[in-house]
N, C-alpha and C. Protein backbone atom coordinates (compact mmCIF):
# COMPACT_ATOMS: atom_id res chain seq x y z
N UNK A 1 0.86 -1.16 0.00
CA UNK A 1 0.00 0.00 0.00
C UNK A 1 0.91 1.23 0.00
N UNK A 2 0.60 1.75 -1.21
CA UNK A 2 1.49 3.49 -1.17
C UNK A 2 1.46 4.45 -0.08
N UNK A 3 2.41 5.09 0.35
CA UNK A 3 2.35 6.01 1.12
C UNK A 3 0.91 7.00 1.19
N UNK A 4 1.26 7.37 0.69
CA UNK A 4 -0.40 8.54 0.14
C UNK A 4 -1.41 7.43 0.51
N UNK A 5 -1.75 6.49 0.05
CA UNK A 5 -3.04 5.87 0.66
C UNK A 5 -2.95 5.46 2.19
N UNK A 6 -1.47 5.06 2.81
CA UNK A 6 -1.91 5.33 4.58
C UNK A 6 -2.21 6.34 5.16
N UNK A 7 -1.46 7.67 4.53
CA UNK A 7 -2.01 8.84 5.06
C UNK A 7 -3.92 8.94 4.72
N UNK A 8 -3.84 8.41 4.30
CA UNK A 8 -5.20 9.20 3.83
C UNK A 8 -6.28 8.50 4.33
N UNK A 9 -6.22 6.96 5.06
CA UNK A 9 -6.59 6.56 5.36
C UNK A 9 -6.18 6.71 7.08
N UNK A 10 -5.05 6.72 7.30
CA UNK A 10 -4.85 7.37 8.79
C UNK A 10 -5.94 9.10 8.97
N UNK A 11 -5.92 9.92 8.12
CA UNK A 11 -6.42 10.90 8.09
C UNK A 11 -8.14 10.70 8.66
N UNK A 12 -8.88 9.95 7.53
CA UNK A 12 -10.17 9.10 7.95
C UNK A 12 -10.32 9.25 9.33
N UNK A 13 -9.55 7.80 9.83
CA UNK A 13 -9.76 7.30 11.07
C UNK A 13 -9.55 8.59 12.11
N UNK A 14 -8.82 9.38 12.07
CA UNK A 14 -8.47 10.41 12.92
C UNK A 14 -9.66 10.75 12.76
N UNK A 15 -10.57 11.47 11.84
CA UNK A 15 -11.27 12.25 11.66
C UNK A 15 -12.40 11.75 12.10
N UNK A 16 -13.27 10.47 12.41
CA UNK A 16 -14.20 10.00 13.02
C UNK A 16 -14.22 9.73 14.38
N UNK A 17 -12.54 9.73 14.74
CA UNK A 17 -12.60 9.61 16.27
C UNK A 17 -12.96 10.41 16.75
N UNK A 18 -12.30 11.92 16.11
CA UNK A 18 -12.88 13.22 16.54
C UNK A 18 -13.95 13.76 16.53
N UNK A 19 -14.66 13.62 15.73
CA UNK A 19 -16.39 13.17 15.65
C UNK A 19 -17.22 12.61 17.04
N UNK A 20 -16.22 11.39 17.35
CA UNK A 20 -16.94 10.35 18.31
C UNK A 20 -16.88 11.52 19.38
N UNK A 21 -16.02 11.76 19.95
CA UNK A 21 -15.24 12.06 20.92
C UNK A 21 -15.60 13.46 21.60
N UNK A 22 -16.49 14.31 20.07
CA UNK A 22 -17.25 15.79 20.75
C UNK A 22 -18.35 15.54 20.60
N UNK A 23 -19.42 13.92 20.88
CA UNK A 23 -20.22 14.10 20.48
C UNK A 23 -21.11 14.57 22.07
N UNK A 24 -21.87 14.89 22.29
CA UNK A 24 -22.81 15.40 23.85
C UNK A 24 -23.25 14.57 23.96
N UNK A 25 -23.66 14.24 25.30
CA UNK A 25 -25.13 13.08 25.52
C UNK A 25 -26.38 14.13 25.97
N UNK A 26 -27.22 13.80 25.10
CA UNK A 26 -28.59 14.17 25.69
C UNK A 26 -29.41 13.96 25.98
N UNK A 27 -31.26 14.07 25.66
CA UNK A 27 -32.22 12.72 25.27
C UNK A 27 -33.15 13.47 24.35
N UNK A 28 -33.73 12.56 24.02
CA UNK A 28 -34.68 12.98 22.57
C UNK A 28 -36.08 12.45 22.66
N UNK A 29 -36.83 13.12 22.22
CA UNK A 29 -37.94 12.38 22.31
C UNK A 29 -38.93 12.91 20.81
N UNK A 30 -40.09 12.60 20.29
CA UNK A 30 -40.30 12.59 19.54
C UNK A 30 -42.07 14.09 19.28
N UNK A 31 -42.18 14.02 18.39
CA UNK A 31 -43.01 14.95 17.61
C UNK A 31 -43.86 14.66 16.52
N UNK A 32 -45.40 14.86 16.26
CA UNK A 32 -45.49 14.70 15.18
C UNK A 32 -46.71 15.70 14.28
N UNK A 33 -46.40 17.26 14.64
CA UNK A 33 -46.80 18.16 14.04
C UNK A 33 -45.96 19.35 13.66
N UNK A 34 -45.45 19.30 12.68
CA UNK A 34 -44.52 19.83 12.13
C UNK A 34 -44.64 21.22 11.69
N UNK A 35 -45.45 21.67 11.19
CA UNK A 35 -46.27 23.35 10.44
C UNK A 35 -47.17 23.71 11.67
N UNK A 36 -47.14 25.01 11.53
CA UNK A 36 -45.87 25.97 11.56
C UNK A 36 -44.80 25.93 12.47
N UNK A 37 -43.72 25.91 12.01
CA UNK A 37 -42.29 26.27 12.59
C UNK A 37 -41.59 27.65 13.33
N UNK A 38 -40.93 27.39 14.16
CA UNK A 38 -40.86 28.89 14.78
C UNK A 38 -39.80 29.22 13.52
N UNK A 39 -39.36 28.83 12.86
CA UNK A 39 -38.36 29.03 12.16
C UNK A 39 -38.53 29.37 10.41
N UNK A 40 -39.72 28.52 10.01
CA UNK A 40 -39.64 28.62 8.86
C UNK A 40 -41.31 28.74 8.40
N UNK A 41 -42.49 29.11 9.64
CA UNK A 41 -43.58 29.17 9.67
C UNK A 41 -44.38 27.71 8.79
N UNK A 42 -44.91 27.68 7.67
CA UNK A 42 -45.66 26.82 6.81
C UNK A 42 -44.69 25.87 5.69
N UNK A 43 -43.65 26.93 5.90
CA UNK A 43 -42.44 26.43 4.53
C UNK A 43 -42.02 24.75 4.76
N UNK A 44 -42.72 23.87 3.95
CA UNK A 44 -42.30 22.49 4.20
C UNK A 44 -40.54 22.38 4.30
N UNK A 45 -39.99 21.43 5.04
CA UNK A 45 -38.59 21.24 5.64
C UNK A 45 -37.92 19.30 5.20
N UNK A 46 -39.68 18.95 4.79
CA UNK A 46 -39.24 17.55 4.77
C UNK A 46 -39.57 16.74 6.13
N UNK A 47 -39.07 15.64 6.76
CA UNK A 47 -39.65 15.17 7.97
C UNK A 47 -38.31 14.17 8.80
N UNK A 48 -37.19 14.92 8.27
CA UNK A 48 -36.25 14.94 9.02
C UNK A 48 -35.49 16.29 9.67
N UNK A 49 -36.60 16.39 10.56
CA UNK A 49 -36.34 17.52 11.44
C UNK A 49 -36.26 17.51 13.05
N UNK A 50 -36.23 18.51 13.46
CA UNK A 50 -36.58 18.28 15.00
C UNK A 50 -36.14 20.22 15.71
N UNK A 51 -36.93 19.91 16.68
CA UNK A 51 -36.62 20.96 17.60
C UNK A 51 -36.02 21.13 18.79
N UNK A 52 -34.75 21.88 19.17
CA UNK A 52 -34.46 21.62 20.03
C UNK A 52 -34.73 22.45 21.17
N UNK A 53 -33.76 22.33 22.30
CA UNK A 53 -33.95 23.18 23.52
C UNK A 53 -33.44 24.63 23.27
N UNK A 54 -33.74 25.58 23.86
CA UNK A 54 -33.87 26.71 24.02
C UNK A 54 -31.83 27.39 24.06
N UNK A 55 -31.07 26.80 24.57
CA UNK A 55 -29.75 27.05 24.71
C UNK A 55 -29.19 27.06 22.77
N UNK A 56 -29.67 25.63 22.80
CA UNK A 56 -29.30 25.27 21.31
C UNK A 56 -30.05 26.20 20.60
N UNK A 57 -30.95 26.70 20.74
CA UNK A 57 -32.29 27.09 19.53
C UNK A 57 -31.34 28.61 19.66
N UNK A 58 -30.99 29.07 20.53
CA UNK A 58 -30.45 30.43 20.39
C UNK A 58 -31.11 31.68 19.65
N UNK A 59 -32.33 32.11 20.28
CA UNK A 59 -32.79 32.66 19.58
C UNK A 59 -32.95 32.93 18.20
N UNK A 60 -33.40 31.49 17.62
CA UNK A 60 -33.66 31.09 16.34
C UNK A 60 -32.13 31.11 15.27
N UNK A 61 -30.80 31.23 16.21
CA UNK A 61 -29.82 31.09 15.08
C UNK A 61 -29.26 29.50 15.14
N UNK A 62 -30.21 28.93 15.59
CA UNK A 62 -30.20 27.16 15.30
C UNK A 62 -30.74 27.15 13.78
N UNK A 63 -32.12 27.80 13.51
CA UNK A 63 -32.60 27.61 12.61
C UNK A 63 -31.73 26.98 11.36
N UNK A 64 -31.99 26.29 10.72
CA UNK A 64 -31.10 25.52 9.50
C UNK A 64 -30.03 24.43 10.16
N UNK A 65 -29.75 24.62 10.90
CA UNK A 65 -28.46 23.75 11.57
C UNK A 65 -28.60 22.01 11.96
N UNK A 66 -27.73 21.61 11.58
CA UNK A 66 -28.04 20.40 11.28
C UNK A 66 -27.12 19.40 12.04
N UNK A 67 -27.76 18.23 12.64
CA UNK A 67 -27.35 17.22 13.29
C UNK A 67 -27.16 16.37 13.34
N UNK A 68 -26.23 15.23 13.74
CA UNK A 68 -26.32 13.67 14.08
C UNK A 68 -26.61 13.51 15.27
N UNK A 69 -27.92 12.81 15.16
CA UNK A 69 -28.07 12.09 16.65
C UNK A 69 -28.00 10.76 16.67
N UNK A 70 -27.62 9.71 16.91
CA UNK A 70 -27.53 8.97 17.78
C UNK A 70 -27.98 8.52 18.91
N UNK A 71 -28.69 6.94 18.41
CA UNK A 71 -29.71 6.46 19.83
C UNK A 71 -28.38 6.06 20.82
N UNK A 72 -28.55 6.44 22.41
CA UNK A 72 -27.41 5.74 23.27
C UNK A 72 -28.00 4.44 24.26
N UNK A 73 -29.65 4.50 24.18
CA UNK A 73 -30.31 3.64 25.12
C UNK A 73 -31.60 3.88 25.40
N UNK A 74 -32.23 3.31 26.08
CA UNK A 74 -32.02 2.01 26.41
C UNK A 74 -32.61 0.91 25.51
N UNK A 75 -32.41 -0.01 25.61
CA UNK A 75 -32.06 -0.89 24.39
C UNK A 75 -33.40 -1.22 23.62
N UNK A 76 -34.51 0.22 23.51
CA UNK A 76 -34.76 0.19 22.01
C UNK A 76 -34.08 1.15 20.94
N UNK A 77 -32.89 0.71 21.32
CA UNK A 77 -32.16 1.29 19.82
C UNK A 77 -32.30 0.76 18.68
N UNK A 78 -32.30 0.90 17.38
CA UNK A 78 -32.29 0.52 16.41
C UNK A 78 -30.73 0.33 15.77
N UNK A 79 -29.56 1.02 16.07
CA UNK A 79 -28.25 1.50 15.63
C UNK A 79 -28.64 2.31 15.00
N UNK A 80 -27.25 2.60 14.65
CA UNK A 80 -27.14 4.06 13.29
C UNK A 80 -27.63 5.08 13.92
N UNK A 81 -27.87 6.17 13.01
CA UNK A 81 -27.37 7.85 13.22
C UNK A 81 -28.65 8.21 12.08
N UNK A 82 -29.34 9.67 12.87
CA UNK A 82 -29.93 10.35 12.16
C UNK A 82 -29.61 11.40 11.49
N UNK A 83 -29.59 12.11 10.59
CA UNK A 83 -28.99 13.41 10.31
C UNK A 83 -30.31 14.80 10.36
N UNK A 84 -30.28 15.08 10.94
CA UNK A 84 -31.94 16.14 11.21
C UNK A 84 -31.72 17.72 11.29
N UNK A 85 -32.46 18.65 11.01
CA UNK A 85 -32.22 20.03 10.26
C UNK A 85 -33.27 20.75 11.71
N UNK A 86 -32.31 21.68 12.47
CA UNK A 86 -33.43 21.99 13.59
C UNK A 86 -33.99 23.38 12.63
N UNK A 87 -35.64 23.17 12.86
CA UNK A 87 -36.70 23.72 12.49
C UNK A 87 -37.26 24.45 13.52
N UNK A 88 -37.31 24.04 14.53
CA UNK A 88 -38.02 24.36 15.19
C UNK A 88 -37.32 24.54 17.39
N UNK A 89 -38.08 25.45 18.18
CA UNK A 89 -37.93 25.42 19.55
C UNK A 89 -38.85 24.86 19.87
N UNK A 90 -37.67 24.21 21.27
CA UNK A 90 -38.54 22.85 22.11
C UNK A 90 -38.75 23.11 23.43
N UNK A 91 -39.34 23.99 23.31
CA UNK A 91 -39.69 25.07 24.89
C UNK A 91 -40.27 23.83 26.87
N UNK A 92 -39.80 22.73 26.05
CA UNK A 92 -40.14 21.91 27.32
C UNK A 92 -38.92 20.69 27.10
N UNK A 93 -37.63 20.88 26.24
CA UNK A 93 -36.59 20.14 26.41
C UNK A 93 -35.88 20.60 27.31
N UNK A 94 -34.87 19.79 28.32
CA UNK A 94 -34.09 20.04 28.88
C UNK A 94 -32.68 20.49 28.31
N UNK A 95 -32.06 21.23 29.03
CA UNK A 95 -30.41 21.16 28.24
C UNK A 95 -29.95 20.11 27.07
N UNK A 96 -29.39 20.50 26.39
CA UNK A 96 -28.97 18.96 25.38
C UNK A 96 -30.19 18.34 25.24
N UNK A 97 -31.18 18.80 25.01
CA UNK A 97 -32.53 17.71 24.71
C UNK A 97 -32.98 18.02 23.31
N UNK A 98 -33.63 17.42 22.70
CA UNK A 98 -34.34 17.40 21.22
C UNK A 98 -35.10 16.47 21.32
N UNK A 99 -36.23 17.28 20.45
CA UNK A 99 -37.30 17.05 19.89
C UNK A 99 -37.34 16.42 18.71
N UNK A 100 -37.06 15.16 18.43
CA UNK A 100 -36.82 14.80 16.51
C UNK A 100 -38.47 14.48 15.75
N UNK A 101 -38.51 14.76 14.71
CA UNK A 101 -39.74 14.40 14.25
C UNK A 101 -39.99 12.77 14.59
N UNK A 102 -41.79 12.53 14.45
CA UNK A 102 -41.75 10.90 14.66
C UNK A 102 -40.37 10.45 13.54
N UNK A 103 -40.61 10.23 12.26
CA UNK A 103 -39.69 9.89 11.26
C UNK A 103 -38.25 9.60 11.67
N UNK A 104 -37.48 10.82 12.27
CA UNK A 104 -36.12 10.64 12.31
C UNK A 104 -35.97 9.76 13.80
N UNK A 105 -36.94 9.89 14.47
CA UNK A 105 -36.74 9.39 16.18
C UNK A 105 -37.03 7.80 15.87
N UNK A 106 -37.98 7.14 14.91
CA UNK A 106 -38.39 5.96 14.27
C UNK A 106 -36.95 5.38 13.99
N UNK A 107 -36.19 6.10 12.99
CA UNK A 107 -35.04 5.53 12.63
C UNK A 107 -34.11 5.29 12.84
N UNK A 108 -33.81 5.33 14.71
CA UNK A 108 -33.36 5.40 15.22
C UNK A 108 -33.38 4.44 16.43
N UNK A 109 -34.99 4.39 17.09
CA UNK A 109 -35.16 4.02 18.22
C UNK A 109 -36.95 3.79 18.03
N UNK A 110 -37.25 2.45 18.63
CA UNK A 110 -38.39 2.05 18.73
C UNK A 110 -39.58 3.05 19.26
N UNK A 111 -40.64 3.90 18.94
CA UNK A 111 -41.73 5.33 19.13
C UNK A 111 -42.15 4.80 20.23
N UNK A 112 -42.25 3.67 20.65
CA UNK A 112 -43.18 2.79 22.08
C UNK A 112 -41.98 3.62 23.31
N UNK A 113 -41.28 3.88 22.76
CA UNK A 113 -40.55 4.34 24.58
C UNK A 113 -40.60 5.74 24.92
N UNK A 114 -40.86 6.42 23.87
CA UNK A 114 -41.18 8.21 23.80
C UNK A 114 -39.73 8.82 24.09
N UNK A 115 -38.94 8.35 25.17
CA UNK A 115 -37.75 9.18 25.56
C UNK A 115 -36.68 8.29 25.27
N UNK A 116 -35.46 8.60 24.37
CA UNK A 116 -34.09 8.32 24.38
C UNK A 116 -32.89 8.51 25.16
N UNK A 117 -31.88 8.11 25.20
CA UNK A 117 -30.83 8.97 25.53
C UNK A 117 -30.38 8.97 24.18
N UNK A 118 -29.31 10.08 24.11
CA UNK A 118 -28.93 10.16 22.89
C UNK A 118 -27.32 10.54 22.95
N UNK A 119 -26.62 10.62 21.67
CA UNK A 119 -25.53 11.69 21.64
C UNK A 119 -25.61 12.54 20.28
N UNK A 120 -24.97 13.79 20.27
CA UNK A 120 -25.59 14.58 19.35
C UNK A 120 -24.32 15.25 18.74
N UNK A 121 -24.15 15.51 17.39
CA UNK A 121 -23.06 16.27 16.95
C UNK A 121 -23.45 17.31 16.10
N UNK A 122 -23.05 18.48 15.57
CA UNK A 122 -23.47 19.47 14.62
C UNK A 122 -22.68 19.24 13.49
N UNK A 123 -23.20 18.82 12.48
CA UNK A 123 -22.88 18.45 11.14
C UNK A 123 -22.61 19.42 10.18
């Protein structure tokens, strides 16, 4: 294997650890009325969205900003990672909490448990 392809593949691996490694723990729970948005009023967004808490929402300069969440427990996880576009404030999440639409919280984690833990990164 050529030089240039270990770097570049060492590069990778660096780069997902670092990923892993700032991701937050929070919890998530789910939603399923989407219009109107504090953010984008009637303007459809699609149904990988979610709203978060008030720290994050930052007086609406969350709006557009986009996430990986990650189910952490309890074991109705599904695996894998959502990627979700905050739309909206979640005026009854806690710190680090989100609101994901049913859709993205589905693909993630079984709807029968309502609350996740999660970990979350800004994409």
């Amino acid at each position: 294997m050529g030089l240039l392809t270990r770097a570049i593949i060492l590069i990778g691996m660096v780069a997902c650890l670092t990923s892993v490694a700032n991701a937050i723990a929070g919890q998530a729970t789910y939603y399923t009325v989407y219009k109107p948005s504090s953010c984008y009023g009637y303007e459809d967004k699609g149904n990988m969205i979610a709203a978060v808490n008030s720290g994050l929402f930052a007086n609406k300069a969350a709006c557009g900003r986009r996430y990986r969440v990650t189910c952490t427990g309890p074991s109705s996880c599904k695996g894998g990672s959502v990627d979700v576009t905050v739309v909206d404030l979640c005026p009854g999440c806690a710190a680090n909490g989100f609101d994901l639409s049913q859709e993205a919280f589905s693909a993630i984690a079984d709807t029968s448990v309502g609350r996740i833990n999660i970990d979350y990164t800004q994409i």
